[in-house]
N, C-alpha and C. Protein backbone atom coordinates (compact mmCIF):
# COMPACT_ATOMS: atom_id res chain seq x y z
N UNK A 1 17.48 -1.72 24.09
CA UNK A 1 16.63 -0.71 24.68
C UNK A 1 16.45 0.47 23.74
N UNK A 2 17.62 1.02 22.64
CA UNK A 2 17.44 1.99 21.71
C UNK A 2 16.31 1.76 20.96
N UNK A 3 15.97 0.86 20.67
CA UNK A 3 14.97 0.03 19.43
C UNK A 3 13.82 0.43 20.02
N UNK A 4 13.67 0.33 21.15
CA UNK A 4 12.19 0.16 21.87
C UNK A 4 11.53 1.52 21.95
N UNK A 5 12.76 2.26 23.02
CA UNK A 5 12.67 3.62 22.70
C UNK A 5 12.10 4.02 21.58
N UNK A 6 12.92 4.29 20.20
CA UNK A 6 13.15 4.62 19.08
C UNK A 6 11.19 4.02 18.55
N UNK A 7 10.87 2.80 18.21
CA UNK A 7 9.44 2.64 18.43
C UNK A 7 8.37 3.50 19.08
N UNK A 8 8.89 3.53 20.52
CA UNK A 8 7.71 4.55 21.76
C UNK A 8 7.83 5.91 21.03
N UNK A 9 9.33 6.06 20.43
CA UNK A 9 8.98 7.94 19.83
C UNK A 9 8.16 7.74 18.49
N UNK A 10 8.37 6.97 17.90
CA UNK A 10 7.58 7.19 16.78
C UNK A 10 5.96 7.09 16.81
N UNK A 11 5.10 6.16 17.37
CA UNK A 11 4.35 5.85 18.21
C UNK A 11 3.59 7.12 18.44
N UNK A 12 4.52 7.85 19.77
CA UNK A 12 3.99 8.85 20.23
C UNK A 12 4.35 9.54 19.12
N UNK A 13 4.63 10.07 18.45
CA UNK A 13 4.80 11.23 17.01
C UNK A 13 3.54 10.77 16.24
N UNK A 14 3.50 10.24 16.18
CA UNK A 14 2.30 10.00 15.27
C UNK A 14 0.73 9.74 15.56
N UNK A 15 0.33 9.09 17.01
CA UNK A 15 -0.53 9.14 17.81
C UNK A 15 -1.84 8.69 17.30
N UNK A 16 -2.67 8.68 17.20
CA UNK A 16 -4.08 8.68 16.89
C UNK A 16 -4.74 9.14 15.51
N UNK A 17 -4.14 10.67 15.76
CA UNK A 17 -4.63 11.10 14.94
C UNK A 17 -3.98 11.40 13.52
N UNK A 18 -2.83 11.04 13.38
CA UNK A 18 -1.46 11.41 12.68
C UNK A 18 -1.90 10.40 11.42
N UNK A 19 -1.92 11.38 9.92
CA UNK A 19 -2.14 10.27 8.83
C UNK A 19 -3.56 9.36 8.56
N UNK A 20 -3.64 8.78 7.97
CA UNK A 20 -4.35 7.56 7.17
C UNK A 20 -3.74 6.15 8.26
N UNK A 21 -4.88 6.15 9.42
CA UNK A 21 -4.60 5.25 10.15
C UNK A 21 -3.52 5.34 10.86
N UNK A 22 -2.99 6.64 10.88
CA UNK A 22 -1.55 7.20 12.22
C UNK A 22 -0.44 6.86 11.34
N UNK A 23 0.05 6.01 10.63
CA UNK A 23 1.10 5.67 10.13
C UNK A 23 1.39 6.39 8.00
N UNK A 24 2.60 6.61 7.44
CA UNK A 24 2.55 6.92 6.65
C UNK A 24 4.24 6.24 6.06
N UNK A 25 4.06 6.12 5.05
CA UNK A 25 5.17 5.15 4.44
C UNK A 25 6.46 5.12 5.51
N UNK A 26 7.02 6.33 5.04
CA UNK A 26 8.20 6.60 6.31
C UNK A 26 8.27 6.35 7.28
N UNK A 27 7.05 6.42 7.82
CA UNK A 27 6.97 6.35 9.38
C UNK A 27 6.74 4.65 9.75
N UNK A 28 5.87 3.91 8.56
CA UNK A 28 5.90 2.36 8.41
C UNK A 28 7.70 1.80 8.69
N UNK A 29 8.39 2.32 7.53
CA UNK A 29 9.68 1.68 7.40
C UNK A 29 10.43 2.11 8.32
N UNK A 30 10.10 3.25 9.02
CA UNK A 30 10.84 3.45 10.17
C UNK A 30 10.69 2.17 11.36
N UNK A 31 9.24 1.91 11.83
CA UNK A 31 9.05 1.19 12.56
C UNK A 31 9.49 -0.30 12.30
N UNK A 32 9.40 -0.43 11.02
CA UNK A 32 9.95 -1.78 10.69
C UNK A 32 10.88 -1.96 10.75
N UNK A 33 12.05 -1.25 10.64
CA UNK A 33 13.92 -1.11 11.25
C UNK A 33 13.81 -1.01 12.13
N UNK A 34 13.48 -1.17 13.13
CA UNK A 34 13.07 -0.50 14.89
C UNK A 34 12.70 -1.93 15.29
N UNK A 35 11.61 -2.47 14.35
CA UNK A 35 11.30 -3.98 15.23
C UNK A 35 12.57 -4.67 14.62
N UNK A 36 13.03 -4.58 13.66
CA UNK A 36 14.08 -5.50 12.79
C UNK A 36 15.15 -5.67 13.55
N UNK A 37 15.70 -4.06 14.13
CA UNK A 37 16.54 -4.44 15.28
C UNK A 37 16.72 -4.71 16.12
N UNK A 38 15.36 -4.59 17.08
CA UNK A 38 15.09 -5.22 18.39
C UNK A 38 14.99 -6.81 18.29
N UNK A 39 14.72 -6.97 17.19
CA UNK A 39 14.95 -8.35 17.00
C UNK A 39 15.96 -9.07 16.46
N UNK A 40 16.59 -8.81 16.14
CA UNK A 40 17.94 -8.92 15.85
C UNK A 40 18.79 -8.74 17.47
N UNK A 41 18.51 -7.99 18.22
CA UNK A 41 19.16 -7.72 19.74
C UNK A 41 19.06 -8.90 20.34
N UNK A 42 17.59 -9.23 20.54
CA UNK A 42 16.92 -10.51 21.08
C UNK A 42 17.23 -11.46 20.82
N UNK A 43 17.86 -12.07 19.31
CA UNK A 43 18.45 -13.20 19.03
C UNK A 43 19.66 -13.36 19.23
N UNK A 44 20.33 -12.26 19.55
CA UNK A 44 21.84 -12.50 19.90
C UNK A 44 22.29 -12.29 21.00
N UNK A 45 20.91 -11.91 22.20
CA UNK A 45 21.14 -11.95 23.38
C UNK A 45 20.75 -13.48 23.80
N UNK A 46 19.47 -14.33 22.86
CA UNK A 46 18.83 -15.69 23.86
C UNK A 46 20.53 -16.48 23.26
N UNK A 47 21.78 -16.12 22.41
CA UNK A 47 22.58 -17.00 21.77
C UNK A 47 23.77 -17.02 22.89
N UNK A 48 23.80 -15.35 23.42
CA UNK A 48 24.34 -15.10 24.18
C UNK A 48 24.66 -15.98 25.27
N UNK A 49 23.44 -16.00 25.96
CA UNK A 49 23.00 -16.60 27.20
C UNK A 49 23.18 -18.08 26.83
N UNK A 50 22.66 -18.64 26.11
CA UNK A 50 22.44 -20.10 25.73
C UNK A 50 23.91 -20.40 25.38
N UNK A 51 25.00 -19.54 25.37
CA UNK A 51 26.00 -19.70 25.16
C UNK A 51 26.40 -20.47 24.11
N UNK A 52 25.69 -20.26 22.78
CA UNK A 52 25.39 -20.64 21.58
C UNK A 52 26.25 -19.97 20.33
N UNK A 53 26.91 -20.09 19.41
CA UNK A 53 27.52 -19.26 18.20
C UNK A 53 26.37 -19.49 17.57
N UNK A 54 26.07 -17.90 16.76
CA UNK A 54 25.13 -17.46 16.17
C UNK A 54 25.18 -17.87 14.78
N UNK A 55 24.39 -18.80 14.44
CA UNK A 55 24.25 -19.62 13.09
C UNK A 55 23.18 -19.19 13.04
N UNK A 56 22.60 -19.27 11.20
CA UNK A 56 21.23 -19.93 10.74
C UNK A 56 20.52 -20.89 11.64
N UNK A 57 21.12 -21.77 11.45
CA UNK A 57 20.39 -22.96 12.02
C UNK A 57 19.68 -22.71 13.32
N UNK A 58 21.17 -22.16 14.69
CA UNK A 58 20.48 -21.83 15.52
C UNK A 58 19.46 -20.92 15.87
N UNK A 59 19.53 -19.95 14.63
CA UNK A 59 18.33 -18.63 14.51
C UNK A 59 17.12 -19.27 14.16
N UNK A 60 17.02 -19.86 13.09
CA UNK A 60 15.73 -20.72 12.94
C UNK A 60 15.36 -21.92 14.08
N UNK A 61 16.30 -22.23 14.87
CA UNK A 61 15.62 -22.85 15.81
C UNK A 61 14.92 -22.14 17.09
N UNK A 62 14.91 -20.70 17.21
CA UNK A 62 14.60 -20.32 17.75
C UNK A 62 12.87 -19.56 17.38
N UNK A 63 12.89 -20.22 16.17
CA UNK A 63 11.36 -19.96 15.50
C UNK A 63 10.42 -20.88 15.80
N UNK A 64 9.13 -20.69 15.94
CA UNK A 64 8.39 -21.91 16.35
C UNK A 64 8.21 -22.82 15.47
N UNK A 65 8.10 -24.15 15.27
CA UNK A 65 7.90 -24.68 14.32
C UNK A 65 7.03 -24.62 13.15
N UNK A 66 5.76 -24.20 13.76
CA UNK A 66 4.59 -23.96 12.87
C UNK A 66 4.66 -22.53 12.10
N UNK A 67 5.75 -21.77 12.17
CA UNK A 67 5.67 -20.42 11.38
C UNK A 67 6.49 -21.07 10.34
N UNK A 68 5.72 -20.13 9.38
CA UNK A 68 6.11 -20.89 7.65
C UNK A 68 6.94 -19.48 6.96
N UNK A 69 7.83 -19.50 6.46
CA UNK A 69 8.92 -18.41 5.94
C UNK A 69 8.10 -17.91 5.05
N UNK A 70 8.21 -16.81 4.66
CA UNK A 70 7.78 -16.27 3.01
C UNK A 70 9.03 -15.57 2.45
N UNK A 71 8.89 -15.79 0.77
CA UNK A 71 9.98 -15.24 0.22
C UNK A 71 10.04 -13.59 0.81
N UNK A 72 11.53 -13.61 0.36
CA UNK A 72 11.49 -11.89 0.43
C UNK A 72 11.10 -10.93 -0.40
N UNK A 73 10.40 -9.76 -0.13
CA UNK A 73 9.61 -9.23 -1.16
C UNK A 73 10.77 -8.37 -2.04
N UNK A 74 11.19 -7.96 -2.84
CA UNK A 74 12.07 -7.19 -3.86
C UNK A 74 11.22 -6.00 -3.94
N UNK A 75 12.12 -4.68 -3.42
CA UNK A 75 11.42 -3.27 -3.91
C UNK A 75 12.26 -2.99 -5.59
């Protein structure tokens, strides 16, 4: 629920009119740690429940089949 929050404030901070299309580097990588961890929550809550130990394997099975990985980008 912090994650989501943490999203809705940034969101609203930035609004419409905020920046070059509302968003600005910081405020990008902010949101992207925000979804990173809500998703990260989500996979270790469906492992939870499914009463599953949290592997690779089982993390990628929780991807649809047809999504294709891309390398990771290097800053």
């Amino acid at each position: 629920m912090d994650a989501a929050l943490f999203i809705e404030q940034i969101v609203g901070e930035v609004g419409p009119a905020g920046g070059a299309g509302g968003f600005d580097i910081a405020t990008t990588e902010r949101v992207t740690a925000a979804f990173g961890n809500l998703a990260a929550i989500a996979i270790q809550a469906a492992h939870d429940v499914a009463g599953k130990e949290l592997t690779p394997e089982n993390v990628m099975a929780l991807m649809p089949v047809s999504t294709s990985l891309q390398p990771a980008v290097e800053k």
